[in-house]
Protein backbone atom coordinates (compact mmCIF):
# COMPACT_ATOMS: atom_id res chain seq x y z
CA UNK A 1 177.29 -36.14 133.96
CA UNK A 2 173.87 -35.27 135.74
CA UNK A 3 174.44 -32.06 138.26
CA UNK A 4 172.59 -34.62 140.80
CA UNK A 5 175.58 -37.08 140.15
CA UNK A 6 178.19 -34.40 141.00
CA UNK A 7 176.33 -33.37 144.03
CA UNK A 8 176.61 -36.71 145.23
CA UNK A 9 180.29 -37.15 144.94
CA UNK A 10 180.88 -33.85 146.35
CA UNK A 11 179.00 -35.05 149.64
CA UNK A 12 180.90 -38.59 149.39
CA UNK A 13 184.14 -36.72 148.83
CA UNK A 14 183.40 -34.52 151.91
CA UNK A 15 183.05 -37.50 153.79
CA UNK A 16 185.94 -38.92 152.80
CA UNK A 17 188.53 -36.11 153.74
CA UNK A 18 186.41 -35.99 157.13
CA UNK A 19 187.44 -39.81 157.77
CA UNK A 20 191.15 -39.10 157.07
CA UNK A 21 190.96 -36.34 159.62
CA UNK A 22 189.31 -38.25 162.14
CA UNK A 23 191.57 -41.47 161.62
CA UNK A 24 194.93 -39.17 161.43
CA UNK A 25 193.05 -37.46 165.04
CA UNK A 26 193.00 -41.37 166.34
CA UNK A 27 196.31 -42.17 165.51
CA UNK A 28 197.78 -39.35 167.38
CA UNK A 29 195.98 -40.17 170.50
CA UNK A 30 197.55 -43.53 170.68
CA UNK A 31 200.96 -42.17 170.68
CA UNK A 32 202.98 -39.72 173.50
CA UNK A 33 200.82 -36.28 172.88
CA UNK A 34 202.98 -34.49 174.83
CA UNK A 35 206.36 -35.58 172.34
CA UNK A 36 204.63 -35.44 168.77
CA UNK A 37 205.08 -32.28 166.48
CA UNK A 38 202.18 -29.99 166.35
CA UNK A 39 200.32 -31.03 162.09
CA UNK A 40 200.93 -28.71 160.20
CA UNK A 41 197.51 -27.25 159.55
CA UNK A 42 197.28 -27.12 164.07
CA UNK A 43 200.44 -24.87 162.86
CA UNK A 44 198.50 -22.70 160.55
CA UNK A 45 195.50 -21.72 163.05
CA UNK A 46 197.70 -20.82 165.36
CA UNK A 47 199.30 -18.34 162.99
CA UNK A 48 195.89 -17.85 161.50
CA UNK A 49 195.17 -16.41 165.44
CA UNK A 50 197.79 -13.84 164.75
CA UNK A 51 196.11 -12.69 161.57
CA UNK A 52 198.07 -15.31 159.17
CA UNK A 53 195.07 -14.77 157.41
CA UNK A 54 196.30 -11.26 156.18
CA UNK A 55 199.19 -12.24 154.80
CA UNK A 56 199.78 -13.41 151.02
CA UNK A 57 200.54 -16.38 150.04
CA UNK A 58 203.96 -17.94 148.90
CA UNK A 59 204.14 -18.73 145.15
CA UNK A 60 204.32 -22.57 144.56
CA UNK A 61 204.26 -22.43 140.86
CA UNK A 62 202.09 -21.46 137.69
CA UNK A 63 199.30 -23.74 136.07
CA UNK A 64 197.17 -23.46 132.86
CA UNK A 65 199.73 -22.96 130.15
CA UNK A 66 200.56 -25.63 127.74
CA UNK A 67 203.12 -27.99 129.25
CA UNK A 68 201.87 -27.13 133.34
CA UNK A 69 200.03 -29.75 135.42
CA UNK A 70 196.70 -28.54 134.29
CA UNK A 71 196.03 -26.82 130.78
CA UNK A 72 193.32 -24.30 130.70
CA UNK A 73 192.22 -21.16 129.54
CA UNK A 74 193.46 -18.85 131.80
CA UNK A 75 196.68 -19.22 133.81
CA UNK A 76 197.56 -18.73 137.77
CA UNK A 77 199.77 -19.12 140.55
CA UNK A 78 199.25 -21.76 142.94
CA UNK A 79 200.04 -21.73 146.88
CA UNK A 80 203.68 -22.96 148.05
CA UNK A 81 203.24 -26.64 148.11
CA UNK A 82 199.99 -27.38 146.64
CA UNK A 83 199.72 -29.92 144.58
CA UNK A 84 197.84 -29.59 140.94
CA UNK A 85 196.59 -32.18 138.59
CA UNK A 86 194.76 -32.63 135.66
CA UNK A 87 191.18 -34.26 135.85
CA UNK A 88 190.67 -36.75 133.07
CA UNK A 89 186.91 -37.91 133.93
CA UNK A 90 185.34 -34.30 134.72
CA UNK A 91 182.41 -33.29 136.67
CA UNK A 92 179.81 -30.61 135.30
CA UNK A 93 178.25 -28.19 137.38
CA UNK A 94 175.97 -25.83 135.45
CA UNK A 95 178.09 -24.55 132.38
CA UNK A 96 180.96 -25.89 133.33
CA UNK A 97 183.15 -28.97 133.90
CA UNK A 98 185.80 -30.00 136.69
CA UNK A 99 189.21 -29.56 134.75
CA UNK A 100 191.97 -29.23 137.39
CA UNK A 101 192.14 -30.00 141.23
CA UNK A 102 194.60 -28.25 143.20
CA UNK A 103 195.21 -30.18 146.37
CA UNK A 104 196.34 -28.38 150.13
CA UNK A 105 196.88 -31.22 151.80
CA UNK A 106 200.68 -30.91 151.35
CA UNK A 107 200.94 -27.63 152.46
CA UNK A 108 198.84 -28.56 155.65
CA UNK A 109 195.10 -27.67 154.60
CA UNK A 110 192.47 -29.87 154.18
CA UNK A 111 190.34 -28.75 150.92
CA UNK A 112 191.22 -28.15 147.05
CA UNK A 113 191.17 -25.31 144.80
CA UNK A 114 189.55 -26.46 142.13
CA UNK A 115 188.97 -24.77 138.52
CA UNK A 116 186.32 -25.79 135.53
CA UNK A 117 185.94 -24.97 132.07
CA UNK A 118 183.40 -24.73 129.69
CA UNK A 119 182.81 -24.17 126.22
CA UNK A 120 182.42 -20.29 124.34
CA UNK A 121 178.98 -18.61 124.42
CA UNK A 122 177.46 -15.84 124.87
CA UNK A 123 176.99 -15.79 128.59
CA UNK A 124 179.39 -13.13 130.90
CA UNK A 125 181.10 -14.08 134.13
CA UNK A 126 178.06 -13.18 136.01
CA UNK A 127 175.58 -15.55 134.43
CA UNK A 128 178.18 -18.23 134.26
CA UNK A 129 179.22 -18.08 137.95
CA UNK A 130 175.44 -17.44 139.21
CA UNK A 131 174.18 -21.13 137.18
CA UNK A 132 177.78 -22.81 138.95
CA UNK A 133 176.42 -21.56 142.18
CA UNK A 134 172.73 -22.42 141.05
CA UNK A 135 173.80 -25.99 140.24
CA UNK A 136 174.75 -26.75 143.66
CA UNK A 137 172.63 -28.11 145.98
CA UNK A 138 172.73 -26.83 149.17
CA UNK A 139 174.40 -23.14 148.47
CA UNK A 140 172.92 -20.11 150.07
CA UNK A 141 173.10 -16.74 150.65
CA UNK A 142 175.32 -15.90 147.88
CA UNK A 143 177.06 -12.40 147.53
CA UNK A 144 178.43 -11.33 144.28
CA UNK A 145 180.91 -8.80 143.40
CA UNK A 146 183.08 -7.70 140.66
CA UNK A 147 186.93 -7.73 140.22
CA UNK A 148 189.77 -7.34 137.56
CA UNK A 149 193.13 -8.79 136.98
CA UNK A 150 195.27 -8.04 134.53
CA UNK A 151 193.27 -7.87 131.64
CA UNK A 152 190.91 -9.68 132.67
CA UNK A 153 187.31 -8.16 134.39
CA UNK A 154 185.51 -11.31 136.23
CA UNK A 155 182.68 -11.81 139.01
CA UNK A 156 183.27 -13.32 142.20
CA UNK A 157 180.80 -15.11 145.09
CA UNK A 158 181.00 -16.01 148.22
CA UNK A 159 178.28 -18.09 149.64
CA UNK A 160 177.39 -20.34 152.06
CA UNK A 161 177.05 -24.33 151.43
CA UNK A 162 174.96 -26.72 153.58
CA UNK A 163 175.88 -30.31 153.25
CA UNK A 164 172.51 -32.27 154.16
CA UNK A 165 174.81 -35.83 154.65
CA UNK A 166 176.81 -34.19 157.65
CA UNK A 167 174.01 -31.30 158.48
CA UNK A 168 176.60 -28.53 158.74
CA UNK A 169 177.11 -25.25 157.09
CA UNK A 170 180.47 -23.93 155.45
CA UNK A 171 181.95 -20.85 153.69
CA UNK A 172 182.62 -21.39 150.07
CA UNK A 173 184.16 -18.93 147.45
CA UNK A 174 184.76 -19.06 143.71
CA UNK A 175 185.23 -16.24 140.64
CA UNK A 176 185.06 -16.74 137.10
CA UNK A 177 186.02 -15.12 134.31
CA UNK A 178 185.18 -15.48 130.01
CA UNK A 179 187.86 -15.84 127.67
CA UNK A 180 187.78 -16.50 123.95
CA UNK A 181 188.43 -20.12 124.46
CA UNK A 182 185.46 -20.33 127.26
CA UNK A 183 184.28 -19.32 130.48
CA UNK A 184 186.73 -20.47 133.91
CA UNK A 185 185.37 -21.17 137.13
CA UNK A 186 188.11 -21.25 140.32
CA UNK A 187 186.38 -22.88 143.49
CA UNK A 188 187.45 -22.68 146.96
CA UNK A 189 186.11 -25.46 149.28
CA UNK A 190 187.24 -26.94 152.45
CA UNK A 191 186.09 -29.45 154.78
CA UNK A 192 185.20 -26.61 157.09
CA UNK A 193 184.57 -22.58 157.27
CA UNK A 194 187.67 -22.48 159.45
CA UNK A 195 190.27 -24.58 156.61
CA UNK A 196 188.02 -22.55 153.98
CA UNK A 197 189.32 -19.18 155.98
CA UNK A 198 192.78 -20.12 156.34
CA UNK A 199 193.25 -21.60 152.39
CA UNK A 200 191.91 -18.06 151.50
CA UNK A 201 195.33 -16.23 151.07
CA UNK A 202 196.15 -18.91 147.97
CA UNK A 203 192.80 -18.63 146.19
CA UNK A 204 193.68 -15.11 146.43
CA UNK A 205 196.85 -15.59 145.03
CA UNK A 206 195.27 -17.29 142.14
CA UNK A 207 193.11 -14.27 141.51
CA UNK A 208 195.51 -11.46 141.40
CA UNK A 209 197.74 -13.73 139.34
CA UNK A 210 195.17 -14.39 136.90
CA UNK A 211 195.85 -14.21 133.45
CA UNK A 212 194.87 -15.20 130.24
CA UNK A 213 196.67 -18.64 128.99
């Protein structure tokens, strides 16, 4: 599929989770405020004011072996509660194509780590994550650094994304790392820089528990 074609689902998608947040937002207001339960992502910033942020994130499980919700090659923990699944029809985005989507909406975020595959070459993590980030319309300001886990040396960015459908500017992070069976891209999104900064103890999680499948 065209890069220009996943572009456009990633701004539709965007728009998407941005109507379920506003309908959810309209469906509280009709009820008694002052009886319902605080959501549980209103939970999280308010621990994410008392530096939730700093704290690591509670194991939910292990994907990317044979037999887990998503096979790939390289393996990881994902958050307590999210929810992985296996992408049948993936998206590409420069060398790579959408293989598994880890959803956060179950444990009260509103974004998806998300983490494509490609086939071997000769290209490092570098080159591989720099044409992902490349590929992306609207990504800016990018800052790269290097990191290892396990046995495993990768590259890691954080940038910034500008979606020109809602005309608003989010933090975005991803790492990648080459394996004999391909280079692995793990993308952090969000529908916002502030879900973005409080999903960032699980994509964390994913790279320290990063290891080959």
């Amino acid at each position: 599929m065209p890069v220009g074609a996943g572009n456009t689902w990633r701004g539709m998608a965007h728009v998407a989770l941005l109507a379920g947040v506003l309908t959810g937002c309209s469906e509280a207001a009709e009820g008694d405020e002052s009886k319902a339960p605080a959501s549980p992502s209103a939970t999280a910033r308010a621990s994410a004011g008392s530096g939730a942020d700093d704290t690591a994130a509670a194991s939910g499980g292990r994907i990317g072996a044979t037999g887990s919700a998503c096979e790939l090659p390289v393996a990881f923990d994902i958050g307590e509660s999210w929810k992985a699944e296996a992408v049948e029809a993936p998206l590409r985005q420069g060398p790579v194509s959408l293989a598994c989507e880890v959803d956060a909406k179950p444990a009260g975020n509103i974004g998806f780590l998300r983490a494509w595959a490609g086939p071997s070459g000769d290209a490092d993590a570098r080159t591989v994550l720099e044409a992902f980030v490349k590929a992306e319309d609207g990504a800016d300001k990018a800052r790269y650094s290097s990191f290892r886990s396990g046995n495993l040396t990768g590259v890691e960015v954080e940038y910034l994304y500008t979606s020109e459908l809602l005309d608003e500017t989010k933090e975005e992070s991803a790492f990648a790392v080459v394996t004999a069976d391909g280079p692995v891209v793990v993308h952090l999104g969000g529908l916002d820089t502030e879900e973005h900064k409080e999903m960032l103890p699980a994509y964390e999680l994913a790279k320290r528990t990063l290891r080959t499948a």
